[in-house]
C-alpha atoms as a PDB file:
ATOM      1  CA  UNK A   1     -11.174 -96.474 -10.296  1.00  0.00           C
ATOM      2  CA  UNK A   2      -9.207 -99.379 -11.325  1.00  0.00           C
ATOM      3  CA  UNK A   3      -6.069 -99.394 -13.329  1.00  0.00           C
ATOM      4  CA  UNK A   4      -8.645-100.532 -16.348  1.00  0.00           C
ATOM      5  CA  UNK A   5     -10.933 -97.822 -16.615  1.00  0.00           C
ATOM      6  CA  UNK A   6      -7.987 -95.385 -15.716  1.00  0.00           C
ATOM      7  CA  UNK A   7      -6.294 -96.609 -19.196  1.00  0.00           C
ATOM      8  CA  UNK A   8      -9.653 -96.746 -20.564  1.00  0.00           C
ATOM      9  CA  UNK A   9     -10.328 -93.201 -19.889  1.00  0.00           C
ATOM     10  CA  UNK A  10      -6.826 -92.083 -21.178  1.00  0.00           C
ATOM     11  CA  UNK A  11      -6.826 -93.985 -24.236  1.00  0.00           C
ATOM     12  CA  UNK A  12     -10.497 -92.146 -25.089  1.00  0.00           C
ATOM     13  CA  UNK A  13      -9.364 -88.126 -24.480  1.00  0.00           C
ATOM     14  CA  UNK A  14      -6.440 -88.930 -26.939  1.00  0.00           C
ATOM     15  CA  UNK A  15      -8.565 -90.118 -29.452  1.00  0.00           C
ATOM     16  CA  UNK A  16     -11.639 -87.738 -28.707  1.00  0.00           C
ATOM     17  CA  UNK A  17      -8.600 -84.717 -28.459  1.00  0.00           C
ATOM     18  CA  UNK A  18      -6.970 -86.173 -31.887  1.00  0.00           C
ATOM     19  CA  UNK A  19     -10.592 -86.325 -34.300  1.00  0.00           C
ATOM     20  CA  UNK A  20     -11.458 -82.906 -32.568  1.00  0.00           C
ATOM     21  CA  UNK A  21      -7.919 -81.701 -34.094  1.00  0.00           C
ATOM     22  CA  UNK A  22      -8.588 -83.528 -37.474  1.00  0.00           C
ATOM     23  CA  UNK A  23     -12.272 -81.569 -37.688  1.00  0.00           C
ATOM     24  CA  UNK A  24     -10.662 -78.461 -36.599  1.00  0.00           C
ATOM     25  CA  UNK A  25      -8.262 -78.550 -39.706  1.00  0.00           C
ATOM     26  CA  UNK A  26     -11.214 -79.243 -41.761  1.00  0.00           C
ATOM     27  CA  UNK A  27     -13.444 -76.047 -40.791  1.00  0.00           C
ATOM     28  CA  UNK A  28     -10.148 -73.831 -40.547  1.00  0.00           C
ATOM     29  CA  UNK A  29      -9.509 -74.819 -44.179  1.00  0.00           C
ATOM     30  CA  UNK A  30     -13.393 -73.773 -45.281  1.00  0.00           C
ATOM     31  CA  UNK A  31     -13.813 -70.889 -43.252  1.00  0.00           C
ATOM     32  CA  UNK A  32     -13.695 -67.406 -45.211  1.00  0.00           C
ATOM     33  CA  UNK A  33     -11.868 -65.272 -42.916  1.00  0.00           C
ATOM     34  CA  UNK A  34     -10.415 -66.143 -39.879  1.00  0.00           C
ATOM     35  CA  UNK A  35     -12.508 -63.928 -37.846  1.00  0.00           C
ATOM     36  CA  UNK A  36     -15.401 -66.539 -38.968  1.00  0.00           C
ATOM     37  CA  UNK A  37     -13.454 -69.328 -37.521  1.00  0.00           C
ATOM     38  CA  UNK A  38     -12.417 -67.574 -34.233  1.00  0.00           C
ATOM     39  CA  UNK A  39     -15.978 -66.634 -34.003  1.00  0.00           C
ATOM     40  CA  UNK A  40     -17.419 -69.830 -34.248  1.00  0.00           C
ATOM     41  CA  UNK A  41     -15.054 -71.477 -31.843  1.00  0.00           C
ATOM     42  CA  UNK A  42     -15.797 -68.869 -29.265  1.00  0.00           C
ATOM     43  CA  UNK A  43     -19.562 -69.373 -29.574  1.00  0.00           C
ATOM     44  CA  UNK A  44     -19.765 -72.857 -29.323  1.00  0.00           C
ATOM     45  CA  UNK A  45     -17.291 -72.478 -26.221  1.00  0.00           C
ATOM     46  CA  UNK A  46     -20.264 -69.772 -24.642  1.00  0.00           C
ATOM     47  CA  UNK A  47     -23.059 -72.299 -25.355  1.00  0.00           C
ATOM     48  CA  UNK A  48     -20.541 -75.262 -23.741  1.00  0.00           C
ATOM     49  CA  UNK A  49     -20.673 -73.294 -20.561  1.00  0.00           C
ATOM     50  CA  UNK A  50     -24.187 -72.132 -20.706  1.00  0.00           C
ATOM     51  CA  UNK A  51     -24.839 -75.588 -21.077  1.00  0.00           C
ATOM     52  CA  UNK A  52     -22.367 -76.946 -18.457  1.00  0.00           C
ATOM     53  CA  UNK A  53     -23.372 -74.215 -15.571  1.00  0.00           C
ATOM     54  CA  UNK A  54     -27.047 -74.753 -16.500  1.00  0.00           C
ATOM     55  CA  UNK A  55     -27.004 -78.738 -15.325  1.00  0.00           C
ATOM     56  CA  UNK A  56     -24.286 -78.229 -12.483  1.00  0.00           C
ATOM     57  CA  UNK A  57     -26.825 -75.501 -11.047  1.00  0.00           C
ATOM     58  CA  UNK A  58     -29.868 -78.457 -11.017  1.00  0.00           C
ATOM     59  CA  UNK A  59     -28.484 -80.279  -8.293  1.00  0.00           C
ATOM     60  CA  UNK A  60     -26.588 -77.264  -6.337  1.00  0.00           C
ATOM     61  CA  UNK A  61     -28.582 -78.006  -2.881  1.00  0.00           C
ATOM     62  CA  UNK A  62     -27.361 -81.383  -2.678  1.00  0.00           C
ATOM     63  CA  UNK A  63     -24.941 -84.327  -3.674  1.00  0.00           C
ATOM     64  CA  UNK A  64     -25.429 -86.693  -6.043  1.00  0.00           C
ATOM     65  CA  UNK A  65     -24.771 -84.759  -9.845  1.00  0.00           C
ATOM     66  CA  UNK A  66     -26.683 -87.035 -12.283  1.00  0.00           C
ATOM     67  CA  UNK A  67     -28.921 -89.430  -9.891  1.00  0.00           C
ATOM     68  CA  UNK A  68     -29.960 -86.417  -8.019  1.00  0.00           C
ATOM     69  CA  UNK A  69     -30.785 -84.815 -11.422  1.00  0.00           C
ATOM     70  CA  UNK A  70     -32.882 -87.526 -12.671  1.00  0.00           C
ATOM     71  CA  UNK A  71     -34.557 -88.004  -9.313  1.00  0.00           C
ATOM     72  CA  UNK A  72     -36.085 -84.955  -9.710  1.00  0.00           C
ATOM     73  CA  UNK A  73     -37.003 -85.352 -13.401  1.00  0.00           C
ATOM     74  CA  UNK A  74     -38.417 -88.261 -12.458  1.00  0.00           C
ATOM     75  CA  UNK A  75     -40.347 -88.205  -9.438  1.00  0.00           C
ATOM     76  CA  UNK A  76     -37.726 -89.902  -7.196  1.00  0.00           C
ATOM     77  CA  UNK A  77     -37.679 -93.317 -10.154  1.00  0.00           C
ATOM     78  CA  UNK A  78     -34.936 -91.882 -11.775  1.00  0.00           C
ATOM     79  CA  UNK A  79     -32.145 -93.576  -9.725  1.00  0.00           C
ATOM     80  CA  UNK A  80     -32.610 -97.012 -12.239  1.00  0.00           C
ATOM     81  CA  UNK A  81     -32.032 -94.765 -15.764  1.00  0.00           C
ATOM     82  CA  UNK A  82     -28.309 -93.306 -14.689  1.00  0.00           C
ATOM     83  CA  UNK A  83     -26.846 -96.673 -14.898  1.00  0.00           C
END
């Protein structure tokens, strides 16, 4: 990585991180009881994982993450969509 995309990829968690925190206020304020809220939070954090072990388990065999995902998806012509 160059000192570019480095910044690049900085400068994009703080602003991802800071709207997340601006949203968060927003539901916390609308949100009946707190148990709601805490609720919510904790099952969007199961389906993030669900989600997250589900496509790191596709390409468990082998390297490659997301080319070696869409190779198989795609009958080895997937190599051309990941960029």
């Amino acid at each position: 990585m160059t000192l570019l995309d480095s910044t690049c990829l900085i400068v994009g968690i703080i602003i991802s991180v800071s709207i997340c925190q601006m949203a968060q206020a927003a539901i916390a304020g609308q949100a009946v009881r707190k148990v709601c809220y805490q609720g919510s939070g904790l099952l969007g954090g199961l389906l993030s994982l669900c989600g997250a072990l589900s496509y790191a388990r596709l390409c468990m065999p082998q390297e490659g993450g997301d080319i070696c995902y869409l190779n198989r998806a795609r009958a080895g012509r997937g190599r051309f969509l990941f960029n």
